[in-house]
N, C-alpha and C. Protein backbone atom coordinates (compact mmCIF):
# COMPACT_ATOMS: atom_id res chain seq x y z
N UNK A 1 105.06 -20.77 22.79
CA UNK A 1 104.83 -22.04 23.45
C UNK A 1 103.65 -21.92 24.43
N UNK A 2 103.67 -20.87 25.16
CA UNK A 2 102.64 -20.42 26.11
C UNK A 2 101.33 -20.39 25.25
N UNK A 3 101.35 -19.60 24.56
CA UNK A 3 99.78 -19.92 23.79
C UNK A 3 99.33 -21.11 23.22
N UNK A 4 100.39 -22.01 22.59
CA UNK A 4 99.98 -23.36 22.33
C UNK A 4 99.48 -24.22 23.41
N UNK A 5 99.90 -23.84 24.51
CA UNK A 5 99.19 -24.61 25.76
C UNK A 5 98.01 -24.22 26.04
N UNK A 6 98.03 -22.93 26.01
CA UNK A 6 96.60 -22.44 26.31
C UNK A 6 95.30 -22.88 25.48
N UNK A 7 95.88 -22.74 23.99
CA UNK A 7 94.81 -23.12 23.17
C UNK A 7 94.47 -24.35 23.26
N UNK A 8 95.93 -25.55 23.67
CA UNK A 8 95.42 -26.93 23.74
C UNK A 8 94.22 -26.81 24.89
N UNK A 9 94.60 -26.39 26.15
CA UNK A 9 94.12 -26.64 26.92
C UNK A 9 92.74 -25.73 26.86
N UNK A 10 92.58 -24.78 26.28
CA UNK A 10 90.90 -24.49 26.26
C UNK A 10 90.26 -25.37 25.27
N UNK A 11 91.13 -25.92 24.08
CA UNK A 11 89.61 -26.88 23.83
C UNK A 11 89.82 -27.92 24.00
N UNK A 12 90.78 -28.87 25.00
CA UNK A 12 89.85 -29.89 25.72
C UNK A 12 89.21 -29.49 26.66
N UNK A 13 89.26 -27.99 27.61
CA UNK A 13 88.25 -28.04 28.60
C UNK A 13 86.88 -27.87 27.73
N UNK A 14 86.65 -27.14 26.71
CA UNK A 14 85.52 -26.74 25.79
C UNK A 14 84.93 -28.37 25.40
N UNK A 15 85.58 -28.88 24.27
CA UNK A 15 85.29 -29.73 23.99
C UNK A 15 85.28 -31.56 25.01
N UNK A 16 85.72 -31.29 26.24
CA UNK A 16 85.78 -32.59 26.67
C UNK A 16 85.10 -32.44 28.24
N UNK A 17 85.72 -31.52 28.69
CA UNK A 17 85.63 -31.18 30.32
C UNK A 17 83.82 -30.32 30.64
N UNK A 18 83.67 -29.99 29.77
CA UNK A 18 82.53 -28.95 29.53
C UNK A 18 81.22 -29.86 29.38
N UNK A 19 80.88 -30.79 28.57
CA UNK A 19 80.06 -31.40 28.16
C UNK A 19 80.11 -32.65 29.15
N UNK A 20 81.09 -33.02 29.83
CA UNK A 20 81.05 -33.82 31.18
C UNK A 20 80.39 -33.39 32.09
N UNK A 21 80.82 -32.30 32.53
CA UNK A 21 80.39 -31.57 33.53
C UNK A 21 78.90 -31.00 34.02
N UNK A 22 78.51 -30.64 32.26
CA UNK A 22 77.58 -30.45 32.13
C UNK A 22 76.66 -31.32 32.46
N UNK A 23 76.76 -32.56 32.00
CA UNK A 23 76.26 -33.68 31.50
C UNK A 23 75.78 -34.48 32.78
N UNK A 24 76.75 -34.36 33.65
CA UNK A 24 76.66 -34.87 35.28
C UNK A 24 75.65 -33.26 35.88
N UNK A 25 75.23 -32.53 35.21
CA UNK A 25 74.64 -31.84 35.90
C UNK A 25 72.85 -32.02 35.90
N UNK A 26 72.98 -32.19 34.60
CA UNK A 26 71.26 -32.38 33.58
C UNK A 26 71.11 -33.92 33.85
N UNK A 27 72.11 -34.49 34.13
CA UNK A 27 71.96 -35.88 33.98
C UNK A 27 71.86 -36.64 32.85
N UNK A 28 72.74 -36.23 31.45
CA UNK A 28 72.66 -36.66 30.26
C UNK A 28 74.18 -37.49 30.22
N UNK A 29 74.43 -38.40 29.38
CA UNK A 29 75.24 -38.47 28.97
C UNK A 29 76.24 -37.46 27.91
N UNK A 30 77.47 -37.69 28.40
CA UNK A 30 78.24 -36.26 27.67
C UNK A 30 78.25 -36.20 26.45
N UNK A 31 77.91 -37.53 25.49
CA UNK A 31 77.87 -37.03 24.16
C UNK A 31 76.62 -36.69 23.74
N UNK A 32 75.39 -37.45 24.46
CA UNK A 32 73.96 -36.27 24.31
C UNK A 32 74.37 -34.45 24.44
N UNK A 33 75.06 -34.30 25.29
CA UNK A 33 75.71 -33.07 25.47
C UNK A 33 76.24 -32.29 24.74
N UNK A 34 77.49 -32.86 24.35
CA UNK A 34 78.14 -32.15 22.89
C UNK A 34 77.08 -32.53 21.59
N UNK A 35 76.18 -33.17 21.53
CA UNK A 35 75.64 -33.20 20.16
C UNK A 35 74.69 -32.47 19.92
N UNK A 36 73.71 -32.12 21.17
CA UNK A 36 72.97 -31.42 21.68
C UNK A 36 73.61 -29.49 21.38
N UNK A 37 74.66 -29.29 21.74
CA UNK A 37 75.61 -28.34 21.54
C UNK A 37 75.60 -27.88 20.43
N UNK A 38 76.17 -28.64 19.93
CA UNK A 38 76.60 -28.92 18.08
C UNK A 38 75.18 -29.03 17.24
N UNK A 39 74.12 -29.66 17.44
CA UNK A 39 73.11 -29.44 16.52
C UNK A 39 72.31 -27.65 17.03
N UNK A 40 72.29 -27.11 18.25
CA UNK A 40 71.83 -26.06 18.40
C UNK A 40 72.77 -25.19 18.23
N UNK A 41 73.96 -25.28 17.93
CA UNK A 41 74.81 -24.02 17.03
C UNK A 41 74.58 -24.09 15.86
N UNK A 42 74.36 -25.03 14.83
CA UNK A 42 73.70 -25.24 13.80
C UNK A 42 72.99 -24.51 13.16
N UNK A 43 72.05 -24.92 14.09
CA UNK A 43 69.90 -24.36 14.06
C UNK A 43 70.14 -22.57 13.98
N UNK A 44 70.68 -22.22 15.18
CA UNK A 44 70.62 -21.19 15.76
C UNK A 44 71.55 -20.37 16.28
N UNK A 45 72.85 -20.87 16.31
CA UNK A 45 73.88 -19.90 17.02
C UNK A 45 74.44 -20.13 18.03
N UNK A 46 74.49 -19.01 18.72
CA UNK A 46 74.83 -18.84 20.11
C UNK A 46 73.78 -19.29 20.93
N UNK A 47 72.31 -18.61 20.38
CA UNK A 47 71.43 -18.38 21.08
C UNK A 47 71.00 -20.45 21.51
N UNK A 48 71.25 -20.82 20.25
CA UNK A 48 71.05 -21.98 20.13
C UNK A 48 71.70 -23.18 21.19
N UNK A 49 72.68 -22.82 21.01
CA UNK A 49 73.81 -23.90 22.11
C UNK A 49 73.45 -23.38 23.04
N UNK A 50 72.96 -22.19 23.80
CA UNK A 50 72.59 -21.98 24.92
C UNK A 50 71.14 -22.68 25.56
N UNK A 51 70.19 -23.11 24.09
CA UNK A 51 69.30 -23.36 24.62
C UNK A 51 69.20 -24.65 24.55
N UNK A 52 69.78 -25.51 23.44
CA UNK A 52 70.06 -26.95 23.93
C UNK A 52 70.18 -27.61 24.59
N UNK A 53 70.87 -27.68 25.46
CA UNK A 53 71.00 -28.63 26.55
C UNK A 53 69.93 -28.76 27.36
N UNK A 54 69.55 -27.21 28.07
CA UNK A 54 68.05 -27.78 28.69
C UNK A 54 67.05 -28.22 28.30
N UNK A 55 66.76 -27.63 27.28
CA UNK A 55 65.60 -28.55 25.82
C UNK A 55 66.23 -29.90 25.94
N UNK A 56 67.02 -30.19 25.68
CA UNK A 56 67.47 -31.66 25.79
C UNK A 56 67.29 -32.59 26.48
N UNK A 57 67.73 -31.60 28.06
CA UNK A 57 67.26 -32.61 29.18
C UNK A 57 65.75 -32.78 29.57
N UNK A 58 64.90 -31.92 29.14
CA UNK A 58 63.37 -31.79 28.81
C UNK A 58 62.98 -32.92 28.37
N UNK A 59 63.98 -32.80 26.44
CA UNK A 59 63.20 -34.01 25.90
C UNK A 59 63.54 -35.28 26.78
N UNK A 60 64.81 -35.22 27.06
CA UNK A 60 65.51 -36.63 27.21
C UNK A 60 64.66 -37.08 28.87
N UNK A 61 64.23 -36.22 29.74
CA UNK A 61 63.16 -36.94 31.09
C UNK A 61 61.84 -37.28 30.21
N UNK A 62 61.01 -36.80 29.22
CA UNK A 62 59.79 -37.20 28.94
C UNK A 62 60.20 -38.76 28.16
N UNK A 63 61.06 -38.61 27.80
CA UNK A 63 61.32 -40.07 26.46
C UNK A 63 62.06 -40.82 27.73
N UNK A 64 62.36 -40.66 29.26
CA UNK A 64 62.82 -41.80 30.07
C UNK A 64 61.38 -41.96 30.77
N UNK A 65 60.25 -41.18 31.00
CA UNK A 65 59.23 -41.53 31.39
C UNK A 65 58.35 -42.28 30.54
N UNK A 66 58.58 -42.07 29.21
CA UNK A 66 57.72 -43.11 28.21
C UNK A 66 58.25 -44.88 28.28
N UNK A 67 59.50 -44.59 27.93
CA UNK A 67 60.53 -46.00 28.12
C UNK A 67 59.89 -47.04 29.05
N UNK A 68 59.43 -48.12 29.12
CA UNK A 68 59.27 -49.06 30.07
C UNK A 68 60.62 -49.51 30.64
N UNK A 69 60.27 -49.68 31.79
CA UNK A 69 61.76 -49.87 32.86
C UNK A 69 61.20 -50.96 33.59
N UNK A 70 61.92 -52.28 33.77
CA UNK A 70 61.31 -53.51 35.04
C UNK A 70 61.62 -52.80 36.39
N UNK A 71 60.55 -53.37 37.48
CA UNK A 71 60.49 -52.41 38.03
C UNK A 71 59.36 -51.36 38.53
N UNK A 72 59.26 -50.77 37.78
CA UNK A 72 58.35 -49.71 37.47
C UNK A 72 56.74 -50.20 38.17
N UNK A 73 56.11 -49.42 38.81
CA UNK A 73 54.65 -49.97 39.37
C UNK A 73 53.86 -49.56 37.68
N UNK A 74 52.87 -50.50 37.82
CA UNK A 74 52.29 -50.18 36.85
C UNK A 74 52.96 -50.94 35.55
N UNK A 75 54.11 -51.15 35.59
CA UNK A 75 54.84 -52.28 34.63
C UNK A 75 54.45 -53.32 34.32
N UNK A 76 53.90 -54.07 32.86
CA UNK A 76 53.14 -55.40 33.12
C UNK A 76 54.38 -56.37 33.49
N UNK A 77 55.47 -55.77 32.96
CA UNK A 77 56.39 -56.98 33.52
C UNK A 77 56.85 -56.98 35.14
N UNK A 78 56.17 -55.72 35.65
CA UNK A 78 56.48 -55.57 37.34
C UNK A 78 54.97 -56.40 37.94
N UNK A 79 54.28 -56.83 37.24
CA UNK A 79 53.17 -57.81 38.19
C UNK A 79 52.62 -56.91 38.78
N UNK A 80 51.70 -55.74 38.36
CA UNK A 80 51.09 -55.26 39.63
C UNK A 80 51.71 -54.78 40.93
């Protein structure tokens, strides 16, 4: 019974608690997170899921700096 708890409980921390956590850290949303995870175990492994997420949050600030946001100076919809 003891190990069935354990195992429940390591993979929702793995799979649920982990990629939250993470996610509030990089500033991604958690399923950018786990997918991010999951396509670099894929590619690559271990080595891979390790390097995902920050590659991720890399790509994912250059593609929020491309994005037009209202607001924004320099925005034609911010008027100058």
């Amino acid at each position: 019974m003891v190990v069935i708890a354990v195992f429940v409980i390591h993979h929702l921390e793995t799979g649920l608690l982990r990629p939250f956590v993470m996610g509030r850290t990089v500033r991604l949303p958690a399923l950018v997170v786990l997918l991010s995870i999951a396509l670099g175990t894929l590619v690559d492994g271990v080595v891979g899921a390790a390097l995902a997420v920050p590659l991720t949050a890399v790509a994912w600030s250059v593609i929020q700096l491309w994005l037009p946001r209202p607001g924004r100076i320099g925005d034609p919809a911010h008027g100058l």
